[in-house]
Protein backbone atom coordinates (compact mmCIF):
# COMPACT_ATOMS: atom_id res chain seq x y z
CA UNK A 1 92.09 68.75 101.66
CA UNK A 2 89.30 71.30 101.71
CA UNK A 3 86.29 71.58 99.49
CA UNK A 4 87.02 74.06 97.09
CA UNK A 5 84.64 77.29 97.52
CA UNK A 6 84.21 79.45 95.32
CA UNK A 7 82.75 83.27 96.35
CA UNK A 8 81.48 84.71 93.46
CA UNK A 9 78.85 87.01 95.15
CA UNK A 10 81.21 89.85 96.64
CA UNK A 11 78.69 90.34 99.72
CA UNK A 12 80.57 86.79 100.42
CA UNK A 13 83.91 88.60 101.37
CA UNK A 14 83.79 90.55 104.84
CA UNK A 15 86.14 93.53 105.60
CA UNK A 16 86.57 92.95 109.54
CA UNK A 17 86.93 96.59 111.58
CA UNK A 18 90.55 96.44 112.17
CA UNK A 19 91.03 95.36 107.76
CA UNK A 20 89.21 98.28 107.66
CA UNK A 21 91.04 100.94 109.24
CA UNK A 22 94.12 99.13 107.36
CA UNK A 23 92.50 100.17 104.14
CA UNK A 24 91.99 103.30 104.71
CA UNK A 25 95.43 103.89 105.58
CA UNK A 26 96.46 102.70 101.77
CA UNK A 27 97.38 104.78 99.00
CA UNK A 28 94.42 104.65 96.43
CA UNK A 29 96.23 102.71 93.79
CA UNK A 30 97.07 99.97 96.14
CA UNK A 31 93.01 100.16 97.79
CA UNK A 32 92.12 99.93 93.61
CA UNK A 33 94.75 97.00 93.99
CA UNK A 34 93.03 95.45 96.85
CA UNK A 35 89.64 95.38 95.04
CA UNK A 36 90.69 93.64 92.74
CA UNK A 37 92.65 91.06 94.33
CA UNK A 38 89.11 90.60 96.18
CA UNK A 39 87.00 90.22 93.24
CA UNK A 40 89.16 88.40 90.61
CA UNK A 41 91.42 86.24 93.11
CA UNK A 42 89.68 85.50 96.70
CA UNK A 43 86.30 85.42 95.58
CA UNK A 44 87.43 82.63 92.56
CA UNK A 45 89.27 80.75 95.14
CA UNK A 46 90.35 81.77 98.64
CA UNK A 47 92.29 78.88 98.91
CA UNK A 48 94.75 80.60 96.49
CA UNK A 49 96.36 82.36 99.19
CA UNK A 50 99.40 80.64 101.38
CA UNK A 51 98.02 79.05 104.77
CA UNK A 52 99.17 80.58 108.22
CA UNK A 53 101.20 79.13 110.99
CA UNK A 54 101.73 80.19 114.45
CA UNK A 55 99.54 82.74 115.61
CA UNK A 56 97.24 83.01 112.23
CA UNK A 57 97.06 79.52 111.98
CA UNK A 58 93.93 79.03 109.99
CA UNK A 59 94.21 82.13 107.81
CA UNK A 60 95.51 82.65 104.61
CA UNK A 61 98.11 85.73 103.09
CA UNK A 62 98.39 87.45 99.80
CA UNK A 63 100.56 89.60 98.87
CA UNK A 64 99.18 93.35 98.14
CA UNK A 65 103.00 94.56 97.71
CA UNK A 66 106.60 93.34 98.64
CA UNK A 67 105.69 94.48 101.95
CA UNK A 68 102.00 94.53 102.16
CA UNK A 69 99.89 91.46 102.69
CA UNK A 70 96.26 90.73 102.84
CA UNK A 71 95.10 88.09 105.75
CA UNK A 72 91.90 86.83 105.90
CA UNK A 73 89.99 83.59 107.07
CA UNK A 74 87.07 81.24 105.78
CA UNK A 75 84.07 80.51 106.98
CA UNK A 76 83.01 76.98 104.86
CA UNK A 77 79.79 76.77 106.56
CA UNK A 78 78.76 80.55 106.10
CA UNK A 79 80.71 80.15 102.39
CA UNK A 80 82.40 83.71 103.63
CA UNK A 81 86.14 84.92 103.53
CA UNK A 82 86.79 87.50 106.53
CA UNK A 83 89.45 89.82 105.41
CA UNK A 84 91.43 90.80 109.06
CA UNK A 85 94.19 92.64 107.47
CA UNK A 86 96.05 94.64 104.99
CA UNK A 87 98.84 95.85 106.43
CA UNK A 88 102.86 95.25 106.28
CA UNK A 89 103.90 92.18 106.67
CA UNK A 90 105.39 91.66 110.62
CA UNK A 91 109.17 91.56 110.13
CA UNK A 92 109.64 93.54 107.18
């Protein structure tokens, strides 16, 4: 089991290029949302989120809404989470 991190500095959470332009693309109550899913959940502990399979094996989701979900990764050694996406969920 991993060491629990916690990120309590928010210059600890990355928002990748592609998370980015997902963002931006969000309604302002949900980017409010995101914030502070960022700041109260993943930087507590990132290891709240569910862990990946398949192709985002080693990433973890959260949900943003019924559809939407947040992916990032973490980096123990740099003690940073790398948000990659906030998008709808593949599928739905």
């Amino acid at each position: 089991m991993p060491t629990r991190l916690a990120f309590h500095d928010p210059d600890q959470i990355r928002i990748t290029r592609q998370a980015r332009k997902d963002i931006d693309a969000l309604a302002p109550r949900l980017r409010a949302k995101l914030r502070d899913i960022l700041v109260h959940v993943i930087a507590e502990n990132p290891y709240e989120g569910k862990r990946l399979l398949g192709d985002l094996a080693g990433s973890y989701s959260l949900r943003l809404t019924y559809k939407d979900r947040i992916v990032y990764s973490i980096n123990e050694a740099a003690r940073t989470v790398y948000i990659e996406r906030a998008r709808t969920h593949d599928g739905d």
